[in-house]
N, C-alpha and C. Protein backbone atom coordinates (compact mmCIF):
# COMPACT_ATOMS: atom_id res chain seq x y z
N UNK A 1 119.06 107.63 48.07
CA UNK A 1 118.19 106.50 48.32
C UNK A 1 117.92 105.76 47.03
N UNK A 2 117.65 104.44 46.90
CA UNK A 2 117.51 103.81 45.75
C UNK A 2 115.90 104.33 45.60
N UNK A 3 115.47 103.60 44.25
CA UNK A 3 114.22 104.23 43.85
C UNK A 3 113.71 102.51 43.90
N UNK A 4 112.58 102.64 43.98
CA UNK A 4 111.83 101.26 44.32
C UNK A 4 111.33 100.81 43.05
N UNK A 5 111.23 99.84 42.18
CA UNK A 5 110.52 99.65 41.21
C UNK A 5 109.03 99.20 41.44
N UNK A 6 107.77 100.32 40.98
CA UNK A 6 106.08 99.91 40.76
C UNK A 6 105.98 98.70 40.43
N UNK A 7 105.51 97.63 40.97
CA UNK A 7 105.02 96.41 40.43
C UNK A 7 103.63 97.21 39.45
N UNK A 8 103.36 96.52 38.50
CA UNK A 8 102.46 96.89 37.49
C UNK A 8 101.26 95.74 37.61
N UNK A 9 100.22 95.85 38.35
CA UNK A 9 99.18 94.96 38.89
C UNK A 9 98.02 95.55 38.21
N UNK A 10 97.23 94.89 38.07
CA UNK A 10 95.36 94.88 37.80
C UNK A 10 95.13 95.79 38.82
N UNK A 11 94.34 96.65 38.77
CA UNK A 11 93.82 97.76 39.97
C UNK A 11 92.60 96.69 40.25
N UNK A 12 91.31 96.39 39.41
CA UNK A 12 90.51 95.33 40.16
C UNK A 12 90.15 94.67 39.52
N UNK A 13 89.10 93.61 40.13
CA UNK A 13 88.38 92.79 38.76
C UNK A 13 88.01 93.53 38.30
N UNK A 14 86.94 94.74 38.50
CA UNK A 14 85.77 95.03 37.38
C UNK A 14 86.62 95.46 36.48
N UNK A 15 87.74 95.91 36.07
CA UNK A 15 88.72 96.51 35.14
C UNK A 15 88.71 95.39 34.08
N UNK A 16 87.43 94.91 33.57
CA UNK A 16 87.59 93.37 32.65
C UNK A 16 87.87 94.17 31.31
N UNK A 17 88.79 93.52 30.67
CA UNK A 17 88.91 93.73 29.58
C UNK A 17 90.83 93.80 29.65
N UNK A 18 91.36 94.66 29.61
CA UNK A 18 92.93 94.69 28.94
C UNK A 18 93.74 94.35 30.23
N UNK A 19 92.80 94.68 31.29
CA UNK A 19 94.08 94.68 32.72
C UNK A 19 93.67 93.22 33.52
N UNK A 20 92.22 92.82 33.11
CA UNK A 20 91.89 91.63 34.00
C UNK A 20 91.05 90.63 32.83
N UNK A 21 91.38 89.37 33.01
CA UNK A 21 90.71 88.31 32.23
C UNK A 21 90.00 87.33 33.41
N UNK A 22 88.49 87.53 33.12
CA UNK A 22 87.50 87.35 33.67
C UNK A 22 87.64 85.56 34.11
N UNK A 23 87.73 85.15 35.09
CA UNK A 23 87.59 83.45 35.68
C UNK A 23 86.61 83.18 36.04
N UNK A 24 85.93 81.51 35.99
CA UNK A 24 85.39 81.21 36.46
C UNK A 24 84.99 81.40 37.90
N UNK A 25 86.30 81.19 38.53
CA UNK A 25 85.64 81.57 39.82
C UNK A 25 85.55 82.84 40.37
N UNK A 26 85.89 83.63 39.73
CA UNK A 26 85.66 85.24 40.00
C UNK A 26 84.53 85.23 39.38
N UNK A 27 83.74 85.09 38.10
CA UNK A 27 82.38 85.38 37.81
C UNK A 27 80.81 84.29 38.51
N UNK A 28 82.08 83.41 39.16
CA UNK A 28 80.76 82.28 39.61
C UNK A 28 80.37 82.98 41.26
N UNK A 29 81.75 83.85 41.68
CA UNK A 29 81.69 84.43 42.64
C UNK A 29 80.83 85.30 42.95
N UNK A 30 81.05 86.13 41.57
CA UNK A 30 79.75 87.77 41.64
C UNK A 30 78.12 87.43 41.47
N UNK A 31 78.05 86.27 40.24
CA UNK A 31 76.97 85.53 40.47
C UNK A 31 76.24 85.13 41.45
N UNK A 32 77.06 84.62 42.25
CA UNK A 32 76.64 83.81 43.47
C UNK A 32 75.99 85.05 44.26
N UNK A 33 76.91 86.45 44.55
CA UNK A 33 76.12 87.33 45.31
C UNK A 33 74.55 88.06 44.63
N UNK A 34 74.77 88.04 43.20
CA UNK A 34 73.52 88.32 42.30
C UNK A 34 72.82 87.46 42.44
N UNK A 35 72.41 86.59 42.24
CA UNK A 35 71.44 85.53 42.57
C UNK A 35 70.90 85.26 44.29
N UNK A 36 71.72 85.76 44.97
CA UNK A 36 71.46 85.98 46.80
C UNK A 36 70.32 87.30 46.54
N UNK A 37 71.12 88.20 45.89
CA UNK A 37 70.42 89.51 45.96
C UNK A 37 68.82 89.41 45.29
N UNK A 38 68.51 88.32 44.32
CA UNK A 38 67.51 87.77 43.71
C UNK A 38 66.79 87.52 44.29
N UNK A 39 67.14 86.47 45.08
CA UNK A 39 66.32 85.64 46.05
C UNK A 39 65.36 86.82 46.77
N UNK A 40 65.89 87.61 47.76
CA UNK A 40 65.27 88.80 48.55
C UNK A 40 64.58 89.12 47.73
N UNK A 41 64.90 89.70 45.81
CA UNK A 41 63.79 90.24 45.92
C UNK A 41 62.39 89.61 45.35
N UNK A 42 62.58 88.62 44.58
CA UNK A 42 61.26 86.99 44.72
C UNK A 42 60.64 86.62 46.34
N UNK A 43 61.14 86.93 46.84
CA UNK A 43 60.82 87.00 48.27
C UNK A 43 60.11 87.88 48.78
N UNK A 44 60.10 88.99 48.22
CA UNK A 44 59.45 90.48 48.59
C UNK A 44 58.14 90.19 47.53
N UNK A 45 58.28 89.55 46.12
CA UNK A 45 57.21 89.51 45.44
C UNK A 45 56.02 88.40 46.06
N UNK A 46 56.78 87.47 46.51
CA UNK A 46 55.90 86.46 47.05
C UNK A 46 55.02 86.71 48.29
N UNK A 47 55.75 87.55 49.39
CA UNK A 47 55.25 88.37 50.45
C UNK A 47 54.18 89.36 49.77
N UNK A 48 54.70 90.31 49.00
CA UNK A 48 53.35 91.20 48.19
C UNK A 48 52.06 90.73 47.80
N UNK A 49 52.37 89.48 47.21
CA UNK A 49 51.37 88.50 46.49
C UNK A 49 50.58 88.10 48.26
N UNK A 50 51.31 87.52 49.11
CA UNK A 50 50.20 86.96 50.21
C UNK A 50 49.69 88.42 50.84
N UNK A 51 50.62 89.34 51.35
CA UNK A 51 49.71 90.60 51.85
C UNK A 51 48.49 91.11 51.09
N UNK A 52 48.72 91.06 49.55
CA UNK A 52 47.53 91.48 48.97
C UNK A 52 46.30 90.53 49.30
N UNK A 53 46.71 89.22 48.97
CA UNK A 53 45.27 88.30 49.41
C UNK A 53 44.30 88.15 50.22
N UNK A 54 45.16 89.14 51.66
CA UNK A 54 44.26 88.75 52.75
C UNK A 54 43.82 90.52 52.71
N UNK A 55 44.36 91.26 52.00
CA UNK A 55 43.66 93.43 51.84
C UNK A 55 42.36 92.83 51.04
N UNK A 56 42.52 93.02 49.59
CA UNK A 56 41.12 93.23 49.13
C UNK A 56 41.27 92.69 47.51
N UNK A 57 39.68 92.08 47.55
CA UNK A 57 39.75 91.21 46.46
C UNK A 57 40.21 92.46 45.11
N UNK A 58 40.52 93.54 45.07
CA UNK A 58 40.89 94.07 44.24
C UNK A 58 42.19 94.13 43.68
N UNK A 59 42.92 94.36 44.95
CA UNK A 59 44.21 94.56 45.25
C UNK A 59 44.23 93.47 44.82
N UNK A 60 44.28 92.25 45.15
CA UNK A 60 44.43 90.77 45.09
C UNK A 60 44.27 90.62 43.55
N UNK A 61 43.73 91.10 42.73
CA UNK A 61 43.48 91.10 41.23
C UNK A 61 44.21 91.59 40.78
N UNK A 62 44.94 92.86 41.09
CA UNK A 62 46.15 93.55 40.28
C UNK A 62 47.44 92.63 40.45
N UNK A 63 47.54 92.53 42.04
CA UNK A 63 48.89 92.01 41.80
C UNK A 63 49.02 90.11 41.81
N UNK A 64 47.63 89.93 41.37
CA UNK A 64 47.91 88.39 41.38
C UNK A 64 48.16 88.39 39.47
N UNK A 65 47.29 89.30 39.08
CA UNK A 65 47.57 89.50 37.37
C UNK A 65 49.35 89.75 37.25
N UNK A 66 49.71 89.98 37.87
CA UNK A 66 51.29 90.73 37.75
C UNK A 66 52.10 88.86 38.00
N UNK A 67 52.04 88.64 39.10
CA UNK A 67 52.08 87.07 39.43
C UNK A 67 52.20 86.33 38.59
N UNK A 68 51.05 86.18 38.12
CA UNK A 68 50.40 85.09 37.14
C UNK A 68 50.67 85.40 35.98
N UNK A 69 51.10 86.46 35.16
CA UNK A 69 51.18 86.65 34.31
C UNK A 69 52.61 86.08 33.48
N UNK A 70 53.18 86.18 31.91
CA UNK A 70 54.22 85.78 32.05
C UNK A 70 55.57 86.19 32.17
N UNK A 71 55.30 87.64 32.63
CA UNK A 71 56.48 88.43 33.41
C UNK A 71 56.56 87.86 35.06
N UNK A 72 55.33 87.49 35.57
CA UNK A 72 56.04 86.76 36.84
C UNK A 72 56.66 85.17 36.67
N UNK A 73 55.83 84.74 35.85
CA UNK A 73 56.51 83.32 35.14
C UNK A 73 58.04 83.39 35.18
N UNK A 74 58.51 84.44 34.48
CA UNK A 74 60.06 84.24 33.67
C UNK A 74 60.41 84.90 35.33
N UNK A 75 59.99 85.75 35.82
CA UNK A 75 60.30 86.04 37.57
C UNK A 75 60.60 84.86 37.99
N UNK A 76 59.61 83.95 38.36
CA UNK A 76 59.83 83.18 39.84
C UNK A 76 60.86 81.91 38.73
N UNK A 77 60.53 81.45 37.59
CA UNK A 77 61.55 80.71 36.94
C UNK A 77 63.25 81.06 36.77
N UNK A 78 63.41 82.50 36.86
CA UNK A 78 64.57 83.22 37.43
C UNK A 78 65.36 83.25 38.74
N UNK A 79 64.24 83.05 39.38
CA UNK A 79 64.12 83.10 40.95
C UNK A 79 64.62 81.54 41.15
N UNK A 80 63.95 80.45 40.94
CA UNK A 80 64.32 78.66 40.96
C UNK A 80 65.37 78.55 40.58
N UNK A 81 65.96 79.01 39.35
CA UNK A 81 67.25 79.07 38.93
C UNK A 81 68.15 79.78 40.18
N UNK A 82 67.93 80.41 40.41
CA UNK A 82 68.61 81.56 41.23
C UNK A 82 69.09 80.46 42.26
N UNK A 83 67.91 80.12 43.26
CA UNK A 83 68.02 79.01 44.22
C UNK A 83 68.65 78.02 44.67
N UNK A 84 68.27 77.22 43.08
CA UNK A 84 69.14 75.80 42.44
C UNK A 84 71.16 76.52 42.47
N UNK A 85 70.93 77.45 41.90
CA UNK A 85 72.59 78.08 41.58
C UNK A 85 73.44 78.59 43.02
N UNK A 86 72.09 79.21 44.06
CA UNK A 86 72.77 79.49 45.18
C UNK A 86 73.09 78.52 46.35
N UNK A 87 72.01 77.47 46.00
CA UNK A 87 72.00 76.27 46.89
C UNK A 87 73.99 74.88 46.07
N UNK A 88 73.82 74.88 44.92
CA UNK A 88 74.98 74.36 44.55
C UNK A 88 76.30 75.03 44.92
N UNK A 89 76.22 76.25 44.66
CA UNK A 89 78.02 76.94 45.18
C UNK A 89 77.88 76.82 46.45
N UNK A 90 76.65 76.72 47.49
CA UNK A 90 76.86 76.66 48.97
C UNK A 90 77.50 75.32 48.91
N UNK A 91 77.24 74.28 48.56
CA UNK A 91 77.59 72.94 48.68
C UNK A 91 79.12 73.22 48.10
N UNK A 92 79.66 73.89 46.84
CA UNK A 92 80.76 74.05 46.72
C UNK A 92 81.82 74.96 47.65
N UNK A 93 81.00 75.84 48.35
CA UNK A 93 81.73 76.60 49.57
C UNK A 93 82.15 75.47 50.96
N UNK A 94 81.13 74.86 51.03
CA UNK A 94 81.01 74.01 52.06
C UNK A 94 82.58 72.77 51.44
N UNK A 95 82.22 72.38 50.53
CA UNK A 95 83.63 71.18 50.10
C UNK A 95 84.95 72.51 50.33
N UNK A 96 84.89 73.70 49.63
CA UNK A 96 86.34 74.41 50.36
C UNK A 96 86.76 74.57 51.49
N UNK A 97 85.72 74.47 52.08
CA UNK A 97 85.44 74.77 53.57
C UNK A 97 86.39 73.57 54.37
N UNK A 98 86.38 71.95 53.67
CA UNK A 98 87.25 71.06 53.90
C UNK A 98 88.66 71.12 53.75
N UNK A 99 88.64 71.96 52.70
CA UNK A 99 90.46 72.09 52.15
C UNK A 99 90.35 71.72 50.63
N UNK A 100 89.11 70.86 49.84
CA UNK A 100 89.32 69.77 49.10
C UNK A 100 88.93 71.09 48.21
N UNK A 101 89.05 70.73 46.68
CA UNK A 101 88.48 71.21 45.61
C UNK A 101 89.12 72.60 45.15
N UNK A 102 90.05 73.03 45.96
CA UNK A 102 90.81 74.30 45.87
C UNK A 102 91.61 74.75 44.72
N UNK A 103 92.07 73.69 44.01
CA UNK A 103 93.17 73.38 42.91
C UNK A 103 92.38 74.44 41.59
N UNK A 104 93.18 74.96 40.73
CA UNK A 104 92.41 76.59 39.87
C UNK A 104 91.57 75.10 39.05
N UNK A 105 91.85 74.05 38.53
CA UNK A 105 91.30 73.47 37.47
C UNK A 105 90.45 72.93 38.02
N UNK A 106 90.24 72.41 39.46
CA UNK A 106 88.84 71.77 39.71
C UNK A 106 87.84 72.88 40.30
N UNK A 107 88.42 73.86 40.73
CA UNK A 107 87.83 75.43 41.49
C UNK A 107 86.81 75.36 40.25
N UNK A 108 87.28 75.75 39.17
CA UNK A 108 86.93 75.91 37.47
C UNK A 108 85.94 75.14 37.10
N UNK A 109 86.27 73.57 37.50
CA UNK A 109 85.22 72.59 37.18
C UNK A 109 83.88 72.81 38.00
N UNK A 110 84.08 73.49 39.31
CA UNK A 110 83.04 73.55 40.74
C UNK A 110 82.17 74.34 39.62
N UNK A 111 82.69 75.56 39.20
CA UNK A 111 81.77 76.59 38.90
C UNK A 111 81.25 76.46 37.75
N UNK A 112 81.87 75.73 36.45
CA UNK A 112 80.64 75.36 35.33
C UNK A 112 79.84 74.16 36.16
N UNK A 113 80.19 73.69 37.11
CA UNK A 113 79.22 72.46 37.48
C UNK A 113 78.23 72.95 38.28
N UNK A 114 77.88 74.08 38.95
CA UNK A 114 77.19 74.76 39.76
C UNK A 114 76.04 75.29 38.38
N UNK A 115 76.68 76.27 37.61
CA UNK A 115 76.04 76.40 36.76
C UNK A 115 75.25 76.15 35.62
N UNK A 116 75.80 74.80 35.30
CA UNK A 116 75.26 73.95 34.38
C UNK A 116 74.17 72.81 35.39
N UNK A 117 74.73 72.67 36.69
CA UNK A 117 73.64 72.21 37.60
C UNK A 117 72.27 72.25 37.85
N UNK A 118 72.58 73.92 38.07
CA UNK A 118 71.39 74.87 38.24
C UNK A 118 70.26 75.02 37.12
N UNK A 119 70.76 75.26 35.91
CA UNK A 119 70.43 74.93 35.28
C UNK A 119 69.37 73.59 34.44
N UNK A 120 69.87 72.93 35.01
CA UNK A 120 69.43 70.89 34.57
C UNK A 120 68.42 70.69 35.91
N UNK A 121 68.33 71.39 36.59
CA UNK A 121 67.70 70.99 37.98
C UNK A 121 66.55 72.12 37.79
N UNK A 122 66.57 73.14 37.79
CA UNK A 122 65.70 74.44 37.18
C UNK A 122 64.31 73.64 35.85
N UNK A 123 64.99 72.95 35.15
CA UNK A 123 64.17 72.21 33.65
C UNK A 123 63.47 70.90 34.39
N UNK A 124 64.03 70.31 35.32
CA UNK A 124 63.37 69.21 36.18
C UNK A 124 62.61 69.93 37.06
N UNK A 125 62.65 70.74 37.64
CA UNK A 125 61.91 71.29 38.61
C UNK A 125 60.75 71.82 38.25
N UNK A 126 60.82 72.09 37.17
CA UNK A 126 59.86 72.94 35.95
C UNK A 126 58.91 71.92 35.18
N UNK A 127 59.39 71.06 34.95
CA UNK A 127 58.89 69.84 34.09
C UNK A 127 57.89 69.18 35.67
N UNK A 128 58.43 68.88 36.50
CA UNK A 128 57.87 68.17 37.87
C UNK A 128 56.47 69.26 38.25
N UNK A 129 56.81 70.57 38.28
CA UNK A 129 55.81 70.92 38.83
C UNK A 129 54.58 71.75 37.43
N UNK A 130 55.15 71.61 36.09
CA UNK A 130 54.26 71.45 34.92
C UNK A 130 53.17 69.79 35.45
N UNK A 131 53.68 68.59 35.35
CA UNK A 131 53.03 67.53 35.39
C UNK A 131 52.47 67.54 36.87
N UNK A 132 52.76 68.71 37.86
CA UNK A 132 51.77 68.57 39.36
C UNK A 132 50.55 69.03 38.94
């Protein structure tokens, strides 16, 4: 029988470094599910924050101090970012979703533009509700 020759392939992405060189749209990809996974849990903090309000003005003091403080600051400002970043690649899923934007160099362009988006919209959003 002949002998077959091993194609010599990347086993996966996470193998970054000698077997895989990390892309835009493979890291805008994993992002995109990290920042989903974010959301839930700013979501669970914000839920904590209203369940405590209506238990007891005590309770309501610990974890509104946790809130308010500027570990929840850099939280829910993490969280807006998060939002802004998951709400832009949806809009970029949605244009693939047409056929359009598929090409590796504009794929490429989608995902620094999602991210640099998110970003610029996060500092407006921040600035808008500083001056509310």
């Amino acid at each position: 029988m002949a002998e077959t020759k091993r194609v010599e392939r990347p086993l996966s992405p996470f193998m970054i470094g000698p077997y895989y060189r990390p892309q835009m749209t493979s890291m805008s990809s994993i992002l995109t599910r990290i920042t989903g996974n974010a959301l839930i849990a700013g979501f669970f903090l914000g839920a904590w924050w209203l369940i405590a309000a209506v238990s007891s003005p005590g309770y309501f003091a610990v974890v509104d101090w946790i809130v308010t403080s500027w570990i929840g600051w850099l939280f829910f400002t993490a969280m807006l970012w998060s939002i802004w970043y998951h709400y832009l690649t949806g809009l970029r899923h949605l244009l693939w979703d047409t056929g359009k934007g598929l090409e590796i160099e504009t794929a490429e362009k989608l995902g620094w533009g999602a991210l640099i988006g998110a970003t610029g919209l996060t500092l407006v959003s921040l600035i808008i509700l500083w001056i509310i």
